[in-house]
Protein backbone atom coordinates (compact mmCIF):
# COMPACT_ATOMS: atom_id res chain seq x y z
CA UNK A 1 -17.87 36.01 20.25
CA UNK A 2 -14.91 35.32 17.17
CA UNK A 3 -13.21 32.24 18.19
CA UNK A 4 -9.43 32.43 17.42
CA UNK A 5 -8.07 29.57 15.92
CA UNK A 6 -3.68 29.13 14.98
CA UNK A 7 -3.15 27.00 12.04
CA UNK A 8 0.81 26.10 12.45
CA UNK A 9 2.24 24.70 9.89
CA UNK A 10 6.05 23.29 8.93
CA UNK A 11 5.89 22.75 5.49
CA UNK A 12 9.78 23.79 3.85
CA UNK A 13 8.83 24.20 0.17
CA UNK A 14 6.41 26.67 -1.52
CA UNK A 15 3.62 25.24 -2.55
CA UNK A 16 3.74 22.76 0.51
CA UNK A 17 1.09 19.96 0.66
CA UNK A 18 1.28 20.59 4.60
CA UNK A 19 0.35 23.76 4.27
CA UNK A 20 -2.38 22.36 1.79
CA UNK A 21 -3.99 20.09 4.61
CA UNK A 22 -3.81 22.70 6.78
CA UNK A 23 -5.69 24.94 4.53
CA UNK A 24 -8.57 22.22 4.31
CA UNK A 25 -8.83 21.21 7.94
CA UNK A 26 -9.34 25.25 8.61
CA UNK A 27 -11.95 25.49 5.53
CA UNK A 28 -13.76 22.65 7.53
CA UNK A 29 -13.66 24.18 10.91
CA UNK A 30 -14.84 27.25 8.91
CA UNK A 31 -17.92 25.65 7.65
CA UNK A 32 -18.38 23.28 11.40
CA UNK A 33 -18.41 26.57 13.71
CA UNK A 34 -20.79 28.53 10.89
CA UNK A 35 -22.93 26.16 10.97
CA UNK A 36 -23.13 26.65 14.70
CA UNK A 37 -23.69 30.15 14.50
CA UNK A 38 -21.08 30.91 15.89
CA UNK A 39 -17.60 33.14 14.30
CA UNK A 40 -14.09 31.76 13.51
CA UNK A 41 -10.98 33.62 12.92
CA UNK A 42 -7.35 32.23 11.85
CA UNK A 43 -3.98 32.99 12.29
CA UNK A 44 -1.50 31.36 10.07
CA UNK A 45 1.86 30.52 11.35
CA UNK A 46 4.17 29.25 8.84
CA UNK A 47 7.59 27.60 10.98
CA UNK A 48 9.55 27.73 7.95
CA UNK A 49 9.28 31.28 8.29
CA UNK A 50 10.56 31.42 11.60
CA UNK A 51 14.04 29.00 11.28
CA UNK A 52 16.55 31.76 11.90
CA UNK A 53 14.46 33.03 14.99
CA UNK A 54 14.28 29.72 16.26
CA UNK A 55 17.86 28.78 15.87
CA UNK A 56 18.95 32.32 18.23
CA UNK A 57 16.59 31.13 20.54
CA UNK A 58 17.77 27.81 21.06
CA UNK A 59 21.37 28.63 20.75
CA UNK A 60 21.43 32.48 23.23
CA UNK A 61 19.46 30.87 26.10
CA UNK A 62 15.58 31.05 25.71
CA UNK A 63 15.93 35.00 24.34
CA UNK A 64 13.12 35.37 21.92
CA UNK A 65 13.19 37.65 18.67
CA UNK A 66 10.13 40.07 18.45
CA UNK A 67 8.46 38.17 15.79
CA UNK A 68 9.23 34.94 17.70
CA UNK A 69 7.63 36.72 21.00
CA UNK A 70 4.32 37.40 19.05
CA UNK A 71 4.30 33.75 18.03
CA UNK A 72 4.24 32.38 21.67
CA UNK A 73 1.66 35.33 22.09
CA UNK A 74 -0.97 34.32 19.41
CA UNK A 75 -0.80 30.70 20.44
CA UNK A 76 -1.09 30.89 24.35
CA UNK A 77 -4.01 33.04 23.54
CA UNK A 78 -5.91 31.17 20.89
CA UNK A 79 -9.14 29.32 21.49
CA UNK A 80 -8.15 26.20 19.55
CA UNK A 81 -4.90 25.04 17.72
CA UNK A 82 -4.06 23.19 14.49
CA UNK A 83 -0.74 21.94 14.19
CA UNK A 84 0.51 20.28 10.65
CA UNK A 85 4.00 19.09 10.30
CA UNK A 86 5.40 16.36 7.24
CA UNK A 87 6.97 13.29 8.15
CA UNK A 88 11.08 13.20 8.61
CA UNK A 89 12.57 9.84 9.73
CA UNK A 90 9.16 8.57 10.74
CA UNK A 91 8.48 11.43 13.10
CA UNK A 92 7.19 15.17 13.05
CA UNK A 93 9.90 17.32 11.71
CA UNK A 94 12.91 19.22 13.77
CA UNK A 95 11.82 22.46 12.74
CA UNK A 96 8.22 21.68 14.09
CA UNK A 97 9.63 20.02 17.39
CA UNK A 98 11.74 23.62 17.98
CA UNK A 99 8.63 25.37 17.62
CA UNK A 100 7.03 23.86 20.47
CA UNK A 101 9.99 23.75 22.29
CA UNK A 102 10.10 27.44 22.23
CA UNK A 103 6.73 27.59 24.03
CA UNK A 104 6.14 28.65 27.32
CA UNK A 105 5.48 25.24 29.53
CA UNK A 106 1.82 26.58 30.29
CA UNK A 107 1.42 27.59 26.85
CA UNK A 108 -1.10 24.59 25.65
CA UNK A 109 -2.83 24.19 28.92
CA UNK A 110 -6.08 22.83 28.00
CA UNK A 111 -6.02 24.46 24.23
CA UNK A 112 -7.80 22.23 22.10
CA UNK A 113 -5.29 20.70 19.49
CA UNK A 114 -6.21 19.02 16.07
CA UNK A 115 -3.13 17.10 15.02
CA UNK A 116 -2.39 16.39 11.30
CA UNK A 117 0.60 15.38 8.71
CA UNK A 118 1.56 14.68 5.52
CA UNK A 119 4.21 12.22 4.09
CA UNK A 120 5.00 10.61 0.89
CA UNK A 121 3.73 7.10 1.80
CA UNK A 122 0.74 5.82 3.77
CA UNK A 123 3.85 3.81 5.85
CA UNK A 124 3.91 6.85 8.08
CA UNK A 125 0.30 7.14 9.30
CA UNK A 126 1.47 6.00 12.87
CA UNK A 127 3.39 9.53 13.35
CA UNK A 128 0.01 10.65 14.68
CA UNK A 129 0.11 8.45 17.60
CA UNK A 130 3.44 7.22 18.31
CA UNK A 131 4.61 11.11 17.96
CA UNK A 132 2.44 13.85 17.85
CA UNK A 133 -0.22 12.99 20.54
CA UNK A 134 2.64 12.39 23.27
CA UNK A 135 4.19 15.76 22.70
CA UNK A 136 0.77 17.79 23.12
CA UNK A 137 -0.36 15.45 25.61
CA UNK A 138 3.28 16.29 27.11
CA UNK A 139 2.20 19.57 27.51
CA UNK A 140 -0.99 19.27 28.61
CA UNK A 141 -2.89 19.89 25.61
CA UNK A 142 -6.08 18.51 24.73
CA UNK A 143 -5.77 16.32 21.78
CA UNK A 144 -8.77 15.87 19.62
CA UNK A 145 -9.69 12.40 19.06
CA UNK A 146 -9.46 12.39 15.22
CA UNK A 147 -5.90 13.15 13.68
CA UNK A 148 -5.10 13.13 10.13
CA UNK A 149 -2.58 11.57 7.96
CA UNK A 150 -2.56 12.47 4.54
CA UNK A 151 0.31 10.41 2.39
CA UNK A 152 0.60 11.96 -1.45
CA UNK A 153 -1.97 9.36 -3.51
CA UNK A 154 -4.78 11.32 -0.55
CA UNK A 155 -4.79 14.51 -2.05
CA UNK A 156 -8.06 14.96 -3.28
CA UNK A 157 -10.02 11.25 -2.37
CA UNK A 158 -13.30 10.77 -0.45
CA UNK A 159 -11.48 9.30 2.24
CA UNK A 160 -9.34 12.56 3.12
CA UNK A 161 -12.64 14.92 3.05
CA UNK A 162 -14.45 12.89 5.17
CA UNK A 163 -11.83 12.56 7.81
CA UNK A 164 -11.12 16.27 7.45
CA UNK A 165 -14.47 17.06 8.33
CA UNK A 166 -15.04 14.53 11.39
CA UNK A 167 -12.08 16.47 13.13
CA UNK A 168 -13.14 19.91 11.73
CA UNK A 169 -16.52 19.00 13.23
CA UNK A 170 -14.31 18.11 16.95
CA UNK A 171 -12.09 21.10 16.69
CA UNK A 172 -15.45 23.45 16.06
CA UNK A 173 -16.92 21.50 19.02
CA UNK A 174 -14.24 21.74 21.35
CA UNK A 175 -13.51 25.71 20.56
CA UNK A 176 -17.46 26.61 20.77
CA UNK A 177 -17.75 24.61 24.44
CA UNK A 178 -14.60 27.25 25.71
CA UNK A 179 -17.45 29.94 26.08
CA UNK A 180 -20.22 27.66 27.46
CA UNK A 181 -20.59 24.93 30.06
CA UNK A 182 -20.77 21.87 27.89
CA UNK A 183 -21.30 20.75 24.70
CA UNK A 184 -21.83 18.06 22.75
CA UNK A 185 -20.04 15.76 25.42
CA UNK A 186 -16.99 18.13 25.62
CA UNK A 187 -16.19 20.01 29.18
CA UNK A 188 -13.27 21.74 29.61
CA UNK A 189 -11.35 21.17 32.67
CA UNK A 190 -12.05 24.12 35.23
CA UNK A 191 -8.94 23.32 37.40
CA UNK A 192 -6.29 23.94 34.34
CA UNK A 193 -3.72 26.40 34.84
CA UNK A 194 -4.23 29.72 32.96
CA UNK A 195 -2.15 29.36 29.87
CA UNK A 196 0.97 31.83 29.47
CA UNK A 197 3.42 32.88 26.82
CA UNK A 198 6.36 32.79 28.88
CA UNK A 199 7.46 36.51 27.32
CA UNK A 200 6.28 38.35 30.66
CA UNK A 201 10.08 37.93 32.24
CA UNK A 202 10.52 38.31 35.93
CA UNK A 203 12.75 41.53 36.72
CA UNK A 204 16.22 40.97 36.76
CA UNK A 205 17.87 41.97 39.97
CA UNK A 206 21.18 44.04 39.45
CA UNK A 207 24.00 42.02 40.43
CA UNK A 208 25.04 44.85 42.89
CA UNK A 209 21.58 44.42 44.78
CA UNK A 210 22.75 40.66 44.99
CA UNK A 211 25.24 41.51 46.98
CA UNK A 212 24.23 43.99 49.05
CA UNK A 213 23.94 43.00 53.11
CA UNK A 214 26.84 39.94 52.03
CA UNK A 215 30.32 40.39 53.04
CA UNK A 216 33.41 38.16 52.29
């Protein structure tokens, strides 16, 4: 069985050092479920991409764009998500927050979440806690225990690697567990709802129907 894994990211320039990290922390989970065994996929969603379609969906009343729709498809249906965003005004970007504010509300039920960022100065490391870990907690999400910050002067130091690979090595835990009982002290929660995209509209009742059988 391929485990499907999203790498979001919301870097704005090209090259992006968010982008960068999020490149490494799927290299890692690469290597941590191969070593298992087992097979990884990934599916790269870049936000930046995806600023116009976000802005008509915010602004025409949920409506989604096609490419927007596929979006909210992959994720609700991947085994595992890792979600990068840099550091604005000491929190995770806007562009990043209107991403997941474009999601279903059962969309992260239970998915397994590595949270990361990047930010010019080690005086932002805190956005992993005081930010990103409410939001997926928020929507139900489970957040893996080891998050990483990487400020500029990280780029290529010991200290990165090795916390890259202690939450590549959670991630490739938590995603391998979803298609066994338990392992390695991870259990997925049974009772969770079933997650959903939120594309699969109810039908809309014609406004004449509405008013059949009233009078007045």
């Amino acid at each position: 069985m391929t485990r499907r894994i999203v790498v979001l990211t919301a870097g704005l320039t090209i090259p992006s050092s968010t982008r960068l990290l999020g490149d490494q922390l799927a290299d890692a989970v690469a290597a941590a479920v191969g070593a298992r065994g087992e097979a990884v996929s990934f599916e790269y969603v870049e936000v930046r991409e995806l600023a116009q379609d976000l802005a008509a969906y915010m602004t025409s009343g949920g409506v989604a764009t096609e490419r927007l729709a596929a979006v909210r498809e992959q994720i609700s249906a991947a085994d595992g998500l890792i979600a990068v965003t840099p550091v604005f005004s000491a929190s995770y970007s806007g562009l990043f927050k209107m991403m997941f504010d474009a999601l279903d509300t059962d969309a992260l039920n239970g998915l397994p979440v590595l949270v990361a960022a990047t930010a010019g100065s080690a005086r932002h490391s805190l956005v992993l806690d005081h930010a990103m870990r409410p939001l997926f907690s928020y929507l139900r999400a489970v957040v893996l225990p080891t998050g990483v910050f990487a400020a500029t002067e990280d780029f290529g130091s010991t200290g990165l690697a090795d916390r890259v690979a202690r939450a590549a090595a959670e991630l490739a835990n938590a995603v391998v567990v979803a298609g066994s009982d338990h392992v390695a002290g991870f259990a997925p929660d049974p009772t969770a709802r079933r997650r959903t995209s939120g594309n699969d509209l109810a039908p809309v009742t014609e406004f004449a129907d509405l008013l059949r059988g009233h009078s007045g």
